[in-house]
N, C-alpha and C. Protein backbone atom coordinates (compact mmCIF):
# COMPACT_ATOMS: atom_id res chain seq x y z
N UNK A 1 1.78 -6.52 16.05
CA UNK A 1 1.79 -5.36 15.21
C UNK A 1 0.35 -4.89 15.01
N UNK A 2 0.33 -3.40 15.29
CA UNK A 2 -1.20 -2.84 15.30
C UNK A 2 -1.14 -2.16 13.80
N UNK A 3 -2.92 -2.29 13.17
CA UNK A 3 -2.57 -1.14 12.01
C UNK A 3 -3.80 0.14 12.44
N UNK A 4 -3.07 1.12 12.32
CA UNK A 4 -3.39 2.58 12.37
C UNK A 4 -3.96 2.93 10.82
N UNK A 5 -5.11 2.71 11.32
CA UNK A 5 -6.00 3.43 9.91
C UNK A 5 -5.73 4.92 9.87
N UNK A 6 -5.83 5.34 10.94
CA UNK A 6 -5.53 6.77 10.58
C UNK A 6 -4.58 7.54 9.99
N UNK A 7 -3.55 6.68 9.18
CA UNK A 7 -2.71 7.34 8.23
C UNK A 7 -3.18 7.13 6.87
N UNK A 8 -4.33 6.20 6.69
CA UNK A 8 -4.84 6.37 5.33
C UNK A 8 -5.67 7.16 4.62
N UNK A 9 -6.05 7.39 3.34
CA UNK A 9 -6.65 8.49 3.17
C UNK A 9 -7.92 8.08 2.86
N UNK A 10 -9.39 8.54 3.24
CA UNK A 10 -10.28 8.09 2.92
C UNK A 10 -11.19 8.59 1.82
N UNK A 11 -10.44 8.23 0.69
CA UNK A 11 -11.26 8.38 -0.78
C UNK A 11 -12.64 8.43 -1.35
N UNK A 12 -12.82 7.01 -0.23
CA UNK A 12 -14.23 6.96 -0.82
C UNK A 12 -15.57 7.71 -0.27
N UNK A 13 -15.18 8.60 0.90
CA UNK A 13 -16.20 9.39 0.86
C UNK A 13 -15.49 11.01 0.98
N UNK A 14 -15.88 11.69 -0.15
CA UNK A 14 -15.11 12.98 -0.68
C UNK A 14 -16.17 14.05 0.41
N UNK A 15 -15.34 15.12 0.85
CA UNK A 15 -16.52 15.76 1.87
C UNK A 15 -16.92 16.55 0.96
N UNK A 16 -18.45 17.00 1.51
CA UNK A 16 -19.47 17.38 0.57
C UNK A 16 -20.15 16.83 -0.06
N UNK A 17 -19.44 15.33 -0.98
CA UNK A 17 -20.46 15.11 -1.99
C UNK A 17 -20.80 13.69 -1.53
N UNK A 18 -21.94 13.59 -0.95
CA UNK A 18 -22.81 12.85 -0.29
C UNK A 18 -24.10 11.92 -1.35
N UNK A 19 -23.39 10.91 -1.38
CA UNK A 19 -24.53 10.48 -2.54
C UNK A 19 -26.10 9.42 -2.29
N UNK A 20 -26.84 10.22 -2.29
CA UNK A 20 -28.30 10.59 -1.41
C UNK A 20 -28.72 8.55 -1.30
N UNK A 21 -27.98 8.47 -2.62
CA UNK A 21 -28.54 6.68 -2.66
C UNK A 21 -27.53 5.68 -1.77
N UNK A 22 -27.08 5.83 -1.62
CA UNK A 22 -25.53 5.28 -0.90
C UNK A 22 -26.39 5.45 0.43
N UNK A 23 -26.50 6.75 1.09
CA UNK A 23 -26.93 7.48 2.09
C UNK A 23 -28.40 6.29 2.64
N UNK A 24 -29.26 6.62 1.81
CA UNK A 24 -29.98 5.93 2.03
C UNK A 24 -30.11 4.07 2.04
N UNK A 25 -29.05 3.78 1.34
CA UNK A 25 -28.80 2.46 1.71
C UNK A 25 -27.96 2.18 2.51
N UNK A 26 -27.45 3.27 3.16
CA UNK A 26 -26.34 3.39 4.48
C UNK A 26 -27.88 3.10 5.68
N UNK A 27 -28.91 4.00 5.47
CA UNK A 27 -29.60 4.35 6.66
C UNK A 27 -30.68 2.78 7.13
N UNK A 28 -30.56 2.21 5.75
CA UNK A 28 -31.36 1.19 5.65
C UNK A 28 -31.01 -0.05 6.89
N UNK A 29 -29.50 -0.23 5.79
CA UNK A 29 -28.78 -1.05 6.81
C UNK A 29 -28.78 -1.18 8.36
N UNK A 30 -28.32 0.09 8.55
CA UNK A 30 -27.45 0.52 9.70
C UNK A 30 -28.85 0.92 10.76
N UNK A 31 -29.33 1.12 10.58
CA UNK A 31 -30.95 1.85 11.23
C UNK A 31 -31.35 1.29 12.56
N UNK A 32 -31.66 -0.29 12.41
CA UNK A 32 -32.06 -1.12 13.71
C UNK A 32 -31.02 -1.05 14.54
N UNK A 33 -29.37 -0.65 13.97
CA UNK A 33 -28.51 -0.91 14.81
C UNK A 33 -28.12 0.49 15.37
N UNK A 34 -28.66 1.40 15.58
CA UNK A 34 -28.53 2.90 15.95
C UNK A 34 -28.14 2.63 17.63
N UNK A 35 -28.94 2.42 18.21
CA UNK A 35 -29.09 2.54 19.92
C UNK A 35 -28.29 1.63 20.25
N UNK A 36 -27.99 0.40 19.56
CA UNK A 36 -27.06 -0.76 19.93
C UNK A 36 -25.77 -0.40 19.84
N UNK A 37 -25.40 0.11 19.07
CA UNK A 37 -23.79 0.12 18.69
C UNK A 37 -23.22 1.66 18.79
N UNK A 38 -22.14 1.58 19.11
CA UNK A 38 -21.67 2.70 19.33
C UNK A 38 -21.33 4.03 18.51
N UNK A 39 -20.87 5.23 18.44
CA UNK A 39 -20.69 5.85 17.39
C UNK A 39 -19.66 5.32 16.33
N UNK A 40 -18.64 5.03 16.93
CA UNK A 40 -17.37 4.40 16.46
C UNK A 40 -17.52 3.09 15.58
N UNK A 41 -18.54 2.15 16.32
CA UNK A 41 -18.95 1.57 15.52
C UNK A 41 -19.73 1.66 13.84
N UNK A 42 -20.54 2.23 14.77
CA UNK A 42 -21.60 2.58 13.31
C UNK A 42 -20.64 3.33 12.50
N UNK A 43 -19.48 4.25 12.81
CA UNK A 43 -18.73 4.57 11.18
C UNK A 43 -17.69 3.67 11.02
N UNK A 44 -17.45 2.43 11.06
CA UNK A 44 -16.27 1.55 11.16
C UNK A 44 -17.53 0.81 10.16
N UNK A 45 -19.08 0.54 10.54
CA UNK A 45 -19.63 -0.32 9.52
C UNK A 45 -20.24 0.47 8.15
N UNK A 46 -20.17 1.96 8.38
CA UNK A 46 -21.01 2.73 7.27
C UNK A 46 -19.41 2.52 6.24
N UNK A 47 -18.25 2.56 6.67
CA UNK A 47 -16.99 2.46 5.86
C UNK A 47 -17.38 1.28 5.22
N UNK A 48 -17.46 -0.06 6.11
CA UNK A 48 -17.47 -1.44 5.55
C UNK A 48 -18.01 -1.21 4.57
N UNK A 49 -19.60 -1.07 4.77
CA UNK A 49 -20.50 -1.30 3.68
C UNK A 49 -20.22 -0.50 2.53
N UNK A 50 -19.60 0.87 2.27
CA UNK A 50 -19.39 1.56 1.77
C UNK A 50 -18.44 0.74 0.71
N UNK A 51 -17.38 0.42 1.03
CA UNK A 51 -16.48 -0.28 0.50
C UNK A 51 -17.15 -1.80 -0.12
N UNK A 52 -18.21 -2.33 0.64
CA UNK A 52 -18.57 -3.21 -0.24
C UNK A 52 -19.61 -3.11 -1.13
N UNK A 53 -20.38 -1.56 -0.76
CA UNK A 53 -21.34 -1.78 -1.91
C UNK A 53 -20.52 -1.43 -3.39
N UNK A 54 -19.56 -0.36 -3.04
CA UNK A 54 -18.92 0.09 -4.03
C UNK A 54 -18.42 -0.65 -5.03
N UNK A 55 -17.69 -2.17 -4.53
CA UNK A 55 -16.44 -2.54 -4.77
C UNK A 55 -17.14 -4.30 -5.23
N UNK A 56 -17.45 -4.57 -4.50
CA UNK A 56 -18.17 -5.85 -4.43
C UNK A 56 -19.09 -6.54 -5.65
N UNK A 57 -18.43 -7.46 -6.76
CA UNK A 57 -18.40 -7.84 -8.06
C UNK A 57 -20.21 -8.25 -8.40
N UNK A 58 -21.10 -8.57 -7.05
CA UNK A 58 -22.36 -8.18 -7.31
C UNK A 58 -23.17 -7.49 -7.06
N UNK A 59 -22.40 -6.69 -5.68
CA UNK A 59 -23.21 -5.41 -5.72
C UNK A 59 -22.80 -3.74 -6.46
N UNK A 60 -21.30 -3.97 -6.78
CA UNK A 60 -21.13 -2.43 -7.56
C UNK A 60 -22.32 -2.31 -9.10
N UNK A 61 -22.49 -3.66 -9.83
CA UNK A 61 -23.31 -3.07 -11.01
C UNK A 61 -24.87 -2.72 -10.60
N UNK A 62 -25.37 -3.77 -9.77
CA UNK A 62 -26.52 -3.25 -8.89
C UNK A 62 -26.78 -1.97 -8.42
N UNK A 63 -25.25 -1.08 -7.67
CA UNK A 63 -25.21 0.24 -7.20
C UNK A 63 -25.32 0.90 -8.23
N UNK A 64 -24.43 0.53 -9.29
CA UNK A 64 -24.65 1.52 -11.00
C UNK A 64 -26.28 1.54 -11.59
N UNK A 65 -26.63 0.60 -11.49
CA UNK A 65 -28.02 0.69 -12.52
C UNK A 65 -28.67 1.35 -11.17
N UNK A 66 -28.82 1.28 -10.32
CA UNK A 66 -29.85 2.45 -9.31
C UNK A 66 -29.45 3.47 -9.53
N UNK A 67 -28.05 3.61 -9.75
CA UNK A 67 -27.80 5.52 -9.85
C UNK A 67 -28.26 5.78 -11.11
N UNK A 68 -28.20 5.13 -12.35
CA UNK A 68 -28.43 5.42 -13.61
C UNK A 68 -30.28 5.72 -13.17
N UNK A 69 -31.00 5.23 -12.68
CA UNK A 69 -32.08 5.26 -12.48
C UNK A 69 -32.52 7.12 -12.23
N UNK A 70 -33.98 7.01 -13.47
CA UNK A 70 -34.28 8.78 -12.79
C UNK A 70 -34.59 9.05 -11.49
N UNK A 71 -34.41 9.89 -10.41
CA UNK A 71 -35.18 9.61 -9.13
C UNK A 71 -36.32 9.88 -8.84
N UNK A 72 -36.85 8.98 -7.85
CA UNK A 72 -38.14 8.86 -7.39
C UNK A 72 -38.80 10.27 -7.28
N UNK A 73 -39.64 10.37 -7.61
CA UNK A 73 -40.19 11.87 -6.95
C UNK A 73 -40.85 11.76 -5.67
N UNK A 74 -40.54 12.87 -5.14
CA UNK A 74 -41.06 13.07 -3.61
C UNK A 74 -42.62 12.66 -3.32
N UNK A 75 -43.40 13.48 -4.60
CA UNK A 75 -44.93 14.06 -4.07
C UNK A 75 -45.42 12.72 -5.10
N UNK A 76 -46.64 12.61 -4.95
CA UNK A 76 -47.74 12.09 -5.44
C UNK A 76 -48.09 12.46 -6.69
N UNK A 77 -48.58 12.14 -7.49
CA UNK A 77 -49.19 12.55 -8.88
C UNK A 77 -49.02 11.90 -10.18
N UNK A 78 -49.36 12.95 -11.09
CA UNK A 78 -49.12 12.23 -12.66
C UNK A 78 -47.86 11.86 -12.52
N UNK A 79 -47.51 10.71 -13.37
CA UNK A 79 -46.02 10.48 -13.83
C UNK A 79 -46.63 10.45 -15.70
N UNK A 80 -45.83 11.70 -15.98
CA UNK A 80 -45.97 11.72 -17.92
C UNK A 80 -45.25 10.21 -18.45
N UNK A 81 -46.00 9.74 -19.81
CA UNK A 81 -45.44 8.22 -20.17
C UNK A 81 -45.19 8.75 -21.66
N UNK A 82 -44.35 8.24 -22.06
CA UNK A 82 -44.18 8.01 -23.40
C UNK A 82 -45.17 7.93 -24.10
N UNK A 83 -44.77 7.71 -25.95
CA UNK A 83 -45.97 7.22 -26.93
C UNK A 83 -45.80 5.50 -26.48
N UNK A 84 -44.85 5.61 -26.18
CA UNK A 84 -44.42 4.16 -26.77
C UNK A 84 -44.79 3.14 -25.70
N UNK A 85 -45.23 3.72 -24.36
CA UNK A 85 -45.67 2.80 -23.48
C UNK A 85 -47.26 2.94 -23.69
N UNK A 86 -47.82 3.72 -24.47
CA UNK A 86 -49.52 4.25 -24.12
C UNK A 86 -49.47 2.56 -25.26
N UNK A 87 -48.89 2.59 -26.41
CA UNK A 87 -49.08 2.06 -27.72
C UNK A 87 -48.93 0.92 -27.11
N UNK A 88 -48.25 0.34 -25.97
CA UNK A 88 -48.04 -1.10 -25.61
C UNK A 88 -49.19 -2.12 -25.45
N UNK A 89 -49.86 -1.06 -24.27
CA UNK A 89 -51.62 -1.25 -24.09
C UNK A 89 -52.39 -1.90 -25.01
N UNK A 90 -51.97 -1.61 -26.33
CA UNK A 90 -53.23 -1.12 -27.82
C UNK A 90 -54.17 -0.15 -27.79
N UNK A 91 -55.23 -0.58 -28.71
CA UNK A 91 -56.37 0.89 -28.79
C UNK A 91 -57.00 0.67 -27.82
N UNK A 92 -57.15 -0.16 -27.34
CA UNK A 92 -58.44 -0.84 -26.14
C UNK A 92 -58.07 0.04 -25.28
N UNK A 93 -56.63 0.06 -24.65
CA UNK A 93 -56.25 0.68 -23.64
C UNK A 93 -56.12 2.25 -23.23
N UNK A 94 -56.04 2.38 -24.54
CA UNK A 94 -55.96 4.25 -25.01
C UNK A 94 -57.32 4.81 -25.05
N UNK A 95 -58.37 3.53 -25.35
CA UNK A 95 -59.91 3.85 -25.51
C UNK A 95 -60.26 4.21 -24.18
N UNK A 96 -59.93 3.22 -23.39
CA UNK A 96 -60.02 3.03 -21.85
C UNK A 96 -59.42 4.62 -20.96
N UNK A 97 -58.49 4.80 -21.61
CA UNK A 97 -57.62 6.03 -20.79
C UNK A 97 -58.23 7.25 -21.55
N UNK A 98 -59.30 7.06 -22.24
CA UNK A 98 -59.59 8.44 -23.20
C UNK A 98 -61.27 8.61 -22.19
N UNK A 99 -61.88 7.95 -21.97
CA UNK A 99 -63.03 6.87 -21.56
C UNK A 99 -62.57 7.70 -19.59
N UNK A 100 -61.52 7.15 -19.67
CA UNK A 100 -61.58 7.34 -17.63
C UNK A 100 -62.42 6.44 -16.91
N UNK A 101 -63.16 5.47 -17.30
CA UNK A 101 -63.82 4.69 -16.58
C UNK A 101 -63.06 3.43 -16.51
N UNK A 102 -61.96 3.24 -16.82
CA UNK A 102 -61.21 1.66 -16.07
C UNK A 102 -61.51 0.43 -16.97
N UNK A 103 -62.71 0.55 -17.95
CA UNK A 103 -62.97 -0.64 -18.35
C UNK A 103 -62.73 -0.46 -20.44
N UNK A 104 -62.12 -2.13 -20.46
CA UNK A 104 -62.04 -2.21 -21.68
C UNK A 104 -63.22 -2.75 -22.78
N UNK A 105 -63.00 -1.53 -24.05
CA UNK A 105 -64.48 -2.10 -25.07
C UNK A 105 -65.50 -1.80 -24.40
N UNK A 106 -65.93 -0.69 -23.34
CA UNK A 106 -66.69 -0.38 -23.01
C UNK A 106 -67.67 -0.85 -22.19
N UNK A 107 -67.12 -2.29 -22.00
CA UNK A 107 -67.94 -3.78 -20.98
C UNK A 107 -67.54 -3.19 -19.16
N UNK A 108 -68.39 -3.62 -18.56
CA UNK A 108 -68.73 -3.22 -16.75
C UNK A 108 -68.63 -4.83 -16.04
């Protein structure tokens, strides 16, 4: 007895909505194995993984707290901080970041 996937419906990836982190931990995976494996293959394992990152009792909360995560920004630059991380530092550190020279209490 053969089973015919092709009467099932495939839920877990809705067309259109492509979720950029999934995607990219699809490309991670799957990457070295591009030239090796066939087309058929590679979407028989982007399903697998799909299904196990989703589903899989230590990697679905792992997949949740990355999506909860703000995303990375593309470019280079400031990242704005809170009060509450400058205050972690103390004054030394705020002296230091007011200062621009790197060093604390004013010592070289």
């Amino acid at each position: 007895m053969t089973h015919d996937a092709s009467d099932e419906p495939d839920d877990l990836e809705p067309p259109g909505n492509a979720d950029p982190l999934l995607e990219a931990c699809l490309a991670d995976a799957l990457g070295p194995y591009l030239g090796a494996l066939s087309p058929e293959e590679i979407e028989d394992y982007r399903r697998l993984l799909t299904i196990f990152i989703k589903t899989h009792p230590v990697a679905a909360p792992l997949y949740d707290r990355l999506r909860a995560r703000p995303p990375v920004p593309s470019e280079s630059g400031e990242v704005p901080r809170d009060a509450s991380s400058q205050r972690a530092g103390g004054p030394a550190a705020g002296e230091a970041a007011a200062r621009r020279d790197g060093t604390f209490g004013g010592r070289r």
